[in-house]
C-alpha atoms as a PDB file:
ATOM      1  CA  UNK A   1     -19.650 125.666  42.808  1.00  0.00           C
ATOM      2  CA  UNK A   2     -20.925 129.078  44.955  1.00  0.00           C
ATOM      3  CA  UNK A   3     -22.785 128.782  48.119  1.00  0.00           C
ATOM      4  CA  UNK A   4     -25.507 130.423  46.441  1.00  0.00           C
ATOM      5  CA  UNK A   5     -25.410 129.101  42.903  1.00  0.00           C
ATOM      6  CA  UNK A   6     -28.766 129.089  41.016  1.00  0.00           C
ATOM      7  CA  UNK A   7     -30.187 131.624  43.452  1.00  0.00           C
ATOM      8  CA  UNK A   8     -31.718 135.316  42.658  1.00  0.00           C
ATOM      9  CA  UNK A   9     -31.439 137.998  45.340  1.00  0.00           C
ATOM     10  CA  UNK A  10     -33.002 141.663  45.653  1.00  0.00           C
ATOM     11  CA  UNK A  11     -31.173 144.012  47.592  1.00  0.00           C
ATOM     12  CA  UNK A  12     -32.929 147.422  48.300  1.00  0.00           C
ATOM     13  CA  UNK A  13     -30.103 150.009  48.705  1.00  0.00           C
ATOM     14  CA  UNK A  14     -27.671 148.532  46.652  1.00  0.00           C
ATOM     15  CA  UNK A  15     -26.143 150.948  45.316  1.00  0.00           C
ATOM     16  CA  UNK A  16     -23.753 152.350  48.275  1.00  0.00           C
ATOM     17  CA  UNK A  17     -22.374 151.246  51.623  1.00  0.00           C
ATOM     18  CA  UNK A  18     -23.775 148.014  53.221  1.00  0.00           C
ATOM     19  CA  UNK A  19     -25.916 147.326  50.253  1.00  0.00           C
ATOM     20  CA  UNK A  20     -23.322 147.385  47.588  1.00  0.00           C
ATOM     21  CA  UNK A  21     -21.136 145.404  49.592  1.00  0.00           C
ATOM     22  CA  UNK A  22     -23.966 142.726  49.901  1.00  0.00           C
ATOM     23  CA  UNK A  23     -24.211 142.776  46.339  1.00  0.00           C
ATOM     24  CA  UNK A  24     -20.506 141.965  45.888  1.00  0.00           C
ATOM     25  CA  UNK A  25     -20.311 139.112  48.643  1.00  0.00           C
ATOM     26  CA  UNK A  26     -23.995 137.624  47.398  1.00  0.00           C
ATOM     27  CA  UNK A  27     -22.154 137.896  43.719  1.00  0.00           C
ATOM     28  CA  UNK A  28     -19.358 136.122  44.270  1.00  0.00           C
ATOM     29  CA  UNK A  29     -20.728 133.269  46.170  1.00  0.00           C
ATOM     30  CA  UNK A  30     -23.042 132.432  42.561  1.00  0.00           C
ATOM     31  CA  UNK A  31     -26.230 134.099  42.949  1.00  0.00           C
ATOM     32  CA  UNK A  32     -27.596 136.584  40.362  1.00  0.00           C
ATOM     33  CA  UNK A  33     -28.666 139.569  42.357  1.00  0.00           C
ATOM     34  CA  UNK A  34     -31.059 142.089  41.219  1.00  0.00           C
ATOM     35  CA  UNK A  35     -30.357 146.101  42.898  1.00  0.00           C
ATOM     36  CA  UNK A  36     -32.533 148.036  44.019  1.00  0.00           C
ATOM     37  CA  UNK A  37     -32.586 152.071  44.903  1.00  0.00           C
ATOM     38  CA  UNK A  38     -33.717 155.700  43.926  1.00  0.00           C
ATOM     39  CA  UNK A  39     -30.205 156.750  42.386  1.00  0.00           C
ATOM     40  CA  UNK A  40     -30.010 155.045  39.172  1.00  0.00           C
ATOM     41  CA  UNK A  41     -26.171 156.306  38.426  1.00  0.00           C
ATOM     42  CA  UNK A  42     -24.817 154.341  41.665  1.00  0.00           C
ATOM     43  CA  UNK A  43     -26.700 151.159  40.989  1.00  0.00           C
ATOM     44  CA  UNK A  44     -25.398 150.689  37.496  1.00  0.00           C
ATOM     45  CA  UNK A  45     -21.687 151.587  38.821  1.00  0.00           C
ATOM     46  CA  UNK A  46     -22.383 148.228  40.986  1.00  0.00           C
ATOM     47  CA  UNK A  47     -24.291 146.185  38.759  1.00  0.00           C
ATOM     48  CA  UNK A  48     -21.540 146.852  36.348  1.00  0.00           C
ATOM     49  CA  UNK A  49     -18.956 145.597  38.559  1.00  0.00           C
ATOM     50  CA  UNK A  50     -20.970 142.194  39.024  1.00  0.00           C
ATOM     51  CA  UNK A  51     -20.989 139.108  36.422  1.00  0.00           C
ATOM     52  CA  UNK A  52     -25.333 138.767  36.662  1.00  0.00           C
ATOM     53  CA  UNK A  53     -26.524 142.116  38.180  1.00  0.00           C
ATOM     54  CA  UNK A  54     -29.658 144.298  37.178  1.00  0.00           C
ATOM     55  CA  UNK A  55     -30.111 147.670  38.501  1.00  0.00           C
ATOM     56  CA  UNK A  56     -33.926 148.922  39.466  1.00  0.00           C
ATOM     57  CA  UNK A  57     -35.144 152.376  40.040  1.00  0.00           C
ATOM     58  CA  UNK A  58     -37.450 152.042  42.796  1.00  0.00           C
ATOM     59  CA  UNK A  59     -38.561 153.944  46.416  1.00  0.00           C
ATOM     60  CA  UNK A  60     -39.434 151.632  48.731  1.00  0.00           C
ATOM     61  CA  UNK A  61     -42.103 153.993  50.691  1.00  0.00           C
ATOM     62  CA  UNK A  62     -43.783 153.470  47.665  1.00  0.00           C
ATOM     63  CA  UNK A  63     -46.315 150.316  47.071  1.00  0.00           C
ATOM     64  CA  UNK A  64     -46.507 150.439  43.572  1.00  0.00           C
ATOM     65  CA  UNK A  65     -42.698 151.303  43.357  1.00  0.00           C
ATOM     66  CA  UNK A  66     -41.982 147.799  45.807  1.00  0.00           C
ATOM     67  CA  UNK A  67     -44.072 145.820  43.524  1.00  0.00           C
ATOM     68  CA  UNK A  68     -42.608 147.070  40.202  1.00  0.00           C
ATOM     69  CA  UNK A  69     -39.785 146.644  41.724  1.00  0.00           C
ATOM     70  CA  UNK A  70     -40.372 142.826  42.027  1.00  0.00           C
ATOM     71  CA  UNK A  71     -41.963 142.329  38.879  1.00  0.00           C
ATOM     72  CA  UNK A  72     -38.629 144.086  37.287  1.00  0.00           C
ATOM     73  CA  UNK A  73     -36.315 141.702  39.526  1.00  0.00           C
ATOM     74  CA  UNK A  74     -38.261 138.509  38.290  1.00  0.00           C
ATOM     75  CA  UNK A  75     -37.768 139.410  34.276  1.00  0.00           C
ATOM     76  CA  UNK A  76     -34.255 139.960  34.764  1.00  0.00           C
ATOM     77  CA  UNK A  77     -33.598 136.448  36.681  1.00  0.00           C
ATOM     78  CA  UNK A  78     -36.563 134.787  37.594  1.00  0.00           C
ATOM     79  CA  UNK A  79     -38.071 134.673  40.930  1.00  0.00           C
ATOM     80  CA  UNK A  80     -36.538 135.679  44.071  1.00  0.00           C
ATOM     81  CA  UNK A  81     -34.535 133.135  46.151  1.00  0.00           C
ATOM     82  CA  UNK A  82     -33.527 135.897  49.031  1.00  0.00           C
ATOM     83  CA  UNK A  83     -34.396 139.495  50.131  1.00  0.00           C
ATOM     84  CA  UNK A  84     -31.999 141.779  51.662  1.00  0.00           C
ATOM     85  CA  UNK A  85     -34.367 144.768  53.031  1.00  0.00           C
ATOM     86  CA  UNK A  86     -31.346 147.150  53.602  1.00  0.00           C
ATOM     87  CA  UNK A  87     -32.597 150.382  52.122  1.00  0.00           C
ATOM     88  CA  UNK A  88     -32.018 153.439  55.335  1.00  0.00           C
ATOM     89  CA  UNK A  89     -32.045 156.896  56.289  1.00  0.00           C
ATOM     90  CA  UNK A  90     -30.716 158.579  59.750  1.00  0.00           C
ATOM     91  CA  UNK A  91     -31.735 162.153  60.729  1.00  0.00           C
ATOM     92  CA  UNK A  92     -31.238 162.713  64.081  1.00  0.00           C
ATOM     93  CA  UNK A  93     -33.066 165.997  66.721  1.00  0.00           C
ATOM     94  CA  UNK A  94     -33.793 165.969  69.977  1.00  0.00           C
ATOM     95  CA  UNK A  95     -36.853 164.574  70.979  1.00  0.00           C
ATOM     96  CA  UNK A  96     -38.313 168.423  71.918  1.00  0.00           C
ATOM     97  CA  UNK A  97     -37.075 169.184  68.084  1.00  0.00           C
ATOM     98  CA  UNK A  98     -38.088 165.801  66.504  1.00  0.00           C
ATOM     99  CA  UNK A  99     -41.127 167.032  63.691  1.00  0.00           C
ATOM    100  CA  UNK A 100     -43.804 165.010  62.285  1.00  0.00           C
ATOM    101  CA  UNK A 101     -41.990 164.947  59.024  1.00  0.00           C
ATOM    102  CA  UNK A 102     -38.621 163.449  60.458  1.00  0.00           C
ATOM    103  CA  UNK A 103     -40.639 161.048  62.431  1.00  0.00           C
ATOM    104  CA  UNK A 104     -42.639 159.960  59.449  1.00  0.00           C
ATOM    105  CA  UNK A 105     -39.407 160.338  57.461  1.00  0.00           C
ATOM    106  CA  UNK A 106     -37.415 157.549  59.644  1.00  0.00           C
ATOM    107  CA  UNK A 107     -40.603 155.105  59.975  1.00  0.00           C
ATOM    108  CA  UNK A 108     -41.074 155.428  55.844  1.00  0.00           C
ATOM    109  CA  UNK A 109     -37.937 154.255  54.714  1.00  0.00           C
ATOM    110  CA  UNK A 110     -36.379 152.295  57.479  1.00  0.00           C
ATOM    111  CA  UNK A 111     -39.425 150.030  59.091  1.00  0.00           C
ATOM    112  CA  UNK A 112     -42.746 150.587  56.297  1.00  0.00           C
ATOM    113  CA  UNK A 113     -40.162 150.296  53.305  1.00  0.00           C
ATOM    114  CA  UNK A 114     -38.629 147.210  54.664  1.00  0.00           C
ATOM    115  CA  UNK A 115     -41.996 145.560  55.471  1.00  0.00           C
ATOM    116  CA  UNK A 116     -43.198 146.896  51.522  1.00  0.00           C
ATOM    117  CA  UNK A 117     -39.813 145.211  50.161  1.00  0.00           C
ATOM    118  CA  UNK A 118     -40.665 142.110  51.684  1.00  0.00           C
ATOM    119  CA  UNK A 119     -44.594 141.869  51.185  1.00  0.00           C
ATOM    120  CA  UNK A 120     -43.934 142.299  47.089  1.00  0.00           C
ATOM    121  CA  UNK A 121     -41.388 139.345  47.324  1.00  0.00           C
ATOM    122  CA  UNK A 122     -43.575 137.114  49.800  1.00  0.00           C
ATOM    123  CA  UNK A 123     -45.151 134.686  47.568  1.00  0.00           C
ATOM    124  CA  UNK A 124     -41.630 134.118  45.728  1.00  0.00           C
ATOM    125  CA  UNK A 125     -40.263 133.770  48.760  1.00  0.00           C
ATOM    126  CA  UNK A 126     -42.430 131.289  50.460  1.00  0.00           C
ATOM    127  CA  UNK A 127     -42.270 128.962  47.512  1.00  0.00           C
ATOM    128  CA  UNK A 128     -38.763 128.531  47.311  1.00  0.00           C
ATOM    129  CA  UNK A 129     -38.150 128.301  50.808  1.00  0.00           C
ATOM    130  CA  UNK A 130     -35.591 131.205  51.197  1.00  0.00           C
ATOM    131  CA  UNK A 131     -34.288 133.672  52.995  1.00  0.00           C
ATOM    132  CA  UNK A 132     -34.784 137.481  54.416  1.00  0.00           C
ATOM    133  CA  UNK A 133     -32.143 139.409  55.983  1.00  0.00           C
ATOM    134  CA  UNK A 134     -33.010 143.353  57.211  1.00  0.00           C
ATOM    135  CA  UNK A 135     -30.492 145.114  57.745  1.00  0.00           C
ATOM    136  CA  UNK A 136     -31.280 147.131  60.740  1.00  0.00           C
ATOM    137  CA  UNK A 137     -28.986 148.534  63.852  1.00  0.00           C
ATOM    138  CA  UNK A 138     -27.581 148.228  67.266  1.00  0.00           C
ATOM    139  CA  UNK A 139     -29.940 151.289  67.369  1.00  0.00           C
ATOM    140  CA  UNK A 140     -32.716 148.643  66.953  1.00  0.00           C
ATOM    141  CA  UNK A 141     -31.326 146.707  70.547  1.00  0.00           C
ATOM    142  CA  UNK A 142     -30.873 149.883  72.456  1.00  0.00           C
ATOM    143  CA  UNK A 143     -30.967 153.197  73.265  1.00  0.00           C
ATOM    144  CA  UNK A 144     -29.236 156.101  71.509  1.00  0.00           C
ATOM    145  CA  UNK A 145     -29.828 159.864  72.166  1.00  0.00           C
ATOM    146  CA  UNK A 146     -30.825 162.606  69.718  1.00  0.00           C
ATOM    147  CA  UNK A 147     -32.083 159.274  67.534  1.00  0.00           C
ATOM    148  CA  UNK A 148     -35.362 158.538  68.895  1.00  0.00           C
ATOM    149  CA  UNK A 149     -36.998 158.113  65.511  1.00  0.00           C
ATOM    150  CA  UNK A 150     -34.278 156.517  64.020  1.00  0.00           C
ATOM    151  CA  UNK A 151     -34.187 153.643  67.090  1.00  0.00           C
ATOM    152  CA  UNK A 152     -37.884 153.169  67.059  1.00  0.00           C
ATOM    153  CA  UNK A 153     -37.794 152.537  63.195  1.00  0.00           C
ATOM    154  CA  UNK A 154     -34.945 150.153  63.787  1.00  0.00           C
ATOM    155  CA  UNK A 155     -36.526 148.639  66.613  1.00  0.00           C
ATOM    156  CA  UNK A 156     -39.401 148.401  64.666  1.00  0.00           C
ATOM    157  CA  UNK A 157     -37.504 145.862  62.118  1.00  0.00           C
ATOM    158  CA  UNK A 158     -36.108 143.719  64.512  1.00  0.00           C
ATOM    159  CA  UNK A 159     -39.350 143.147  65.509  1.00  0.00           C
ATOM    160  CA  UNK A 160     -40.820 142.791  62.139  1.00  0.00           C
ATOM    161  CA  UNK A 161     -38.191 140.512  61.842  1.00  0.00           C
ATOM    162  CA  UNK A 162     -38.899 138.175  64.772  1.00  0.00           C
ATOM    163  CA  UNK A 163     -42.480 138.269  63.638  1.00  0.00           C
ATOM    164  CA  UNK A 164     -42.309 137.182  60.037  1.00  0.00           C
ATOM    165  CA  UNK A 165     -39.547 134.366  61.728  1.00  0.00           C
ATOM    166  CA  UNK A 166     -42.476 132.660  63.199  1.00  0.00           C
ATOM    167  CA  UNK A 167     -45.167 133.413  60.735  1.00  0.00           C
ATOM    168  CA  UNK A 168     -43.238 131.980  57.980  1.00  0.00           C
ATOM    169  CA  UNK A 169     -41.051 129.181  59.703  1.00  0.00           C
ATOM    170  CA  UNK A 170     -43.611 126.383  58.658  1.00  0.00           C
ATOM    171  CA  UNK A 171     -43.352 127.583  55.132  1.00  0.00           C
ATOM    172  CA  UNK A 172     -39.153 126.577  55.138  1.00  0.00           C
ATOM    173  CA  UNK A 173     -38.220 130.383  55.049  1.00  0.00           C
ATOM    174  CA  UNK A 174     -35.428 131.608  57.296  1.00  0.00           C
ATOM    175  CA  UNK A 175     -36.168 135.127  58.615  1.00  0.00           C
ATOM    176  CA  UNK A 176     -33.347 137.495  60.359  1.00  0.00           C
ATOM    177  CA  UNK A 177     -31.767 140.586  61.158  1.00  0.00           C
ATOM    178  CA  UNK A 178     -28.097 141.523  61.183  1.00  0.00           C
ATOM    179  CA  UNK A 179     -27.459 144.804  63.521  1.00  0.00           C
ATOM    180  CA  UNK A 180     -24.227 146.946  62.536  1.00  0.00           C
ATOM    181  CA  UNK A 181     -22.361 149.174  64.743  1.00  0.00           C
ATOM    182  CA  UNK A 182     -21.317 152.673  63.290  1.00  0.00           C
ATOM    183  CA  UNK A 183     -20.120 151.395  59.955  1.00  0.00           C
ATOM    184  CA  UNK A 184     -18.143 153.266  57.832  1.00  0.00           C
ATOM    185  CA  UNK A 185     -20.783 153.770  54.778  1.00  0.00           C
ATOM    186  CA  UNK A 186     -21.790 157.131  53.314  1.00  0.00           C
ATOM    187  CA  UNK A 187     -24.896 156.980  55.571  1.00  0.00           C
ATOM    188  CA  UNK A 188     -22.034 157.618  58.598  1.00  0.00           C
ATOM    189  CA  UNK A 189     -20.476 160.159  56.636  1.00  0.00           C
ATOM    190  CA  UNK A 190     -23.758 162.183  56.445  1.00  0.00           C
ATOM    191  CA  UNK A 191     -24.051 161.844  60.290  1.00  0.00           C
ATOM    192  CA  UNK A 192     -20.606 162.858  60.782  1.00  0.00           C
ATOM    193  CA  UNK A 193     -21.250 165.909  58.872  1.00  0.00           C
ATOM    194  CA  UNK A 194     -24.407 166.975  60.684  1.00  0.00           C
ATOM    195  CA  UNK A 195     -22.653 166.463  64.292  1.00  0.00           C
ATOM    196  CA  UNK A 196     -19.526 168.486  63.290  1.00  0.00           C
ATOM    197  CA  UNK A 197     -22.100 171.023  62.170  1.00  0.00           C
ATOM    198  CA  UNK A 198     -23.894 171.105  65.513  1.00  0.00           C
ATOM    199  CA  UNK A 199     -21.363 170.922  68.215  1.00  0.00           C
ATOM    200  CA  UNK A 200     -18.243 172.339  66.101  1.00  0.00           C
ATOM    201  CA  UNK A 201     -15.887 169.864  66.138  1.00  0.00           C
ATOM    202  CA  UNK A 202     -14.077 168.562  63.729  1.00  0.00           C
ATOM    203  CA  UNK A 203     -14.998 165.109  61.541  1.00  0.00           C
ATOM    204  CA  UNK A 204     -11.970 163.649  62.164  1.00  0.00           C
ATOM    205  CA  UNK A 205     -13.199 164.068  66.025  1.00  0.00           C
ATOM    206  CA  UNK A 206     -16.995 162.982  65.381  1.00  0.00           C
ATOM    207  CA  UNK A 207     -15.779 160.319  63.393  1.00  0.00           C
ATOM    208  CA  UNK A 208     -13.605 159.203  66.115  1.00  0.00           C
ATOM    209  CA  UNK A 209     -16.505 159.289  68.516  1.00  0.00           C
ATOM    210  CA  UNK A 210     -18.809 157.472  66.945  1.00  0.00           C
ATOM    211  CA  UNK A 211     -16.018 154.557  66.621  1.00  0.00           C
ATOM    212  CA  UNK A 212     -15.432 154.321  70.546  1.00  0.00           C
ATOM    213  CA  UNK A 213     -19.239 153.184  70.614  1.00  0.00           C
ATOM    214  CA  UNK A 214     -17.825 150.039  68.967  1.00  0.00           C
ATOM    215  CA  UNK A 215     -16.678 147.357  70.889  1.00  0.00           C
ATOM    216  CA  UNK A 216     -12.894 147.208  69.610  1.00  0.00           C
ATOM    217  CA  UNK A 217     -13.202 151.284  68.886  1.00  0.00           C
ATOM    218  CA  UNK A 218     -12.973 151.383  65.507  1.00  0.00           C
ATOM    219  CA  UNK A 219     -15.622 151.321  62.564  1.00  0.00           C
ATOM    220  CA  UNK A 220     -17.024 148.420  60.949  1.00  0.00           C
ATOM    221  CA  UNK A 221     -16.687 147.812  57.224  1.00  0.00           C
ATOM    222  CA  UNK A 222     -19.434 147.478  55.288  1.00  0.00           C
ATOM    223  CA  UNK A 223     -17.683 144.103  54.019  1.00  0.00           C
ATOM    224  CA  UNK A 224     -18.028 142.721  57.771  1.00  0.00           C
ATOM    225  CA  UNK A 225     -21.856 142.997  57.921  1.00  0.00           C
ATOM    226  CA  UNK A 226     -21.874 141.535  54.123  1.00  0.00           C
ATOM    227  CA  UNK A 227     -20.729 138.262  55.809  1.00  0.00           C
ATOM    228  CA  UNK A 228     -22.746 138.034  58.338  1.00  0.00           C
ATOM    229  CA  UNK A 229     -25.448 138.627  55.456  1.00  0.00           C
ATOM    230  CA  UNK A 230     -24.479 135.959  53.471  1.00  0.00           C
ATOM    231  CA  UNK A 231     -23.896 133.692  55.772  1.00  0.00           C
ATOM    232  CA  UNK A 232     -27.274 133.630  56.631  1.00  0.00           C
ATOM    233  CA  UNK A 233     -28.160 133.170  53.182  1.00  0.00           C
ATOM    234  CA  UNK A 234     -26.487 130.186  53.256  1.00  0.00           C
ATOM    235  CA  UNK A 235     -28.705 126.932  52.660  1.00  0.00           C
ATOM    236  CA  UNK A 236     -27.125 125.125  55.697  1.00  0.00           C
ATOM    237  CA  UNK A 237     -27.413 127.983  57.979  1.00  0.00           C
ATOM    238  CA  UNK A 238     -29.947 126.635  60.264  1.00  0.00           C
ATOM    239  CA  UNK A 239     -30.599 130.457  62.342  1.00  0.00           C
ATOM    240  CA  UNK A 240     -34.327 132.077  62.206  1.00  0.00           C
ATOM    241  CA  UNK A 241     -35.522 134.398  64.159  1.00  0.00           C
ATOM    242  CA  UNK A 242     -32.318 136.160  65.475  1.00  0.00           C
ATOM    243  CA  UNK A 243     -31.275 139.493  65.645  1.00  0.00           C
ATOM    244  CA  UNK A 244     -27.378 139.500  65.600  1.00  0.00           C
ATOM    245  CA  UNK A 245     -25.379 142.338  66.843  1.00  0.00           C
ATOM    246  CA  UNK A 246     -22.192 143.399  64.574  1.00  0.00           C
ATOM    247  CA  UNK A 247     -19.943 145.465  66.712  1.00  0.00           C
ATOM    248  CA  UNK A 248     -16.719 144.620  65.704  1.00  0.00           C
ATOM    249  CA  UNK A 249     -13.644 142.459  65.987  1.00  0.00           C
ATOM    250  CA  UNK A 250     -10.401 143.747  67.053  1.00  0.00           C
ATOM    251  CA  UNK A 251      -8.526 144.772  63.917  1.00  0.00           C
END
């Protein structure tokens, strides 16, 4: 028998990096687990890997897309035992250079997409006393520069997090956030690419960089913040309310 046997999961993002990973670890402890993204070709490579997995083209800045996206989850396995709100972007400018559109850009996806995600699946939810997990960042516990839309978006979740934790802890629904270190997801790769752009060096050295923010100075896998995920999935994980760092062990 699976941890998680009987239950139905949406994860937004799943197609790549932390989500996909989620996916996998959610899959193999029983539950059926329903994938959510705007790139249909990576979300069936995943779903295809996975015994009960459905794939869903959806853009969770969206409304309508968020609750279509629900309503698609639900005919392919019922309702929704747990929400993973992972779906992210990074762009990162100084604050002088930061635009309206890369502000906007950040808030959309990372904090009003994650709060979208989770309104469509609140009455599910509520009845079936589950569980919701965002996925947000050490960025959304602290300070990082050239990021300032980025860490108020994340900082924005943990605190949408907290807040849903205490509206919805009478109703038997566990409510937290896991916060990853530099991971070593696609998303990273992207960053690593834009800071070799700006200051010349090479990705092996931005790469490197980015690691020695960790605590051990190396990357996490996405399979270490899948874990921590499920763990809190758990049924007999008593935690609500928490936002827990993910920095690394030493390897």
């Amino acid at each position: 028998m699976g941890l998680l046997d009987g239950k139905h999961a949406l994860i937004t993002g799943g197609g790549t990096g932390i989500g996909a990973a989620v996916a996998q670890a959610l899959s193999e402890a029983g539950a059926a687990v329903s994938l959510a993204g705007r790139r249909k070709a990576p979300l069936l490579e995943v779903a295809a890997r996975l015994p009960r997995a459905a794939a869903i083209v959806a853009d969770v800045t969206k409304v309508d897309d968020c609750v279509a996206m629900v309503e698609a989850a639900r005919a392919a396995f019922g309702p929704l035992d747990i929400v993973i709100a992972n779906a992210g972007a990074a762009e990162s400018a100084s604050a002088a250079k930061t635009t309206a559109a890369l502000w906007q850009r950040m808030i959309g996806v990372n904090l009003t997409g994650a709060f979208q995600t989770v309104q469509a699946a609140l009455s599910d939810v509520t009845s079936r006393r589950g569980r919701i997990v965002f996925v947000a960042s050490t960025a959304g516990l602290r300070g990082y520069p050239y990021v300032a839309a980025y860490c108020a978006s994340k900082h924005g979740v943990v605190g949408l997090a907290r807040a849903l934790a205490a509206e919805l802890a009478s109703s038997g629904v566990a409510v937290n956030a896991v916060c990853p270190g530099f991971t070593d997801t696609p998303l990273l790769e992207a960053s690593v690419a834009a800071i070799a752009q700006k200051t010349g060096r090479s990705a092996d050295d931005a790469r490197a960089a980015l690691a020695q923010d960790n605590a051990h100075g190396r990357l996490i896998t996405p399979q270490e913040v899948a874990a921590k995920v499920l763990w809190l999935c758990t049924p007999d994980t008593n935690v609500n309310g928490q936002a827990i760092e993910i920095m690394g062990a030493a390897a």
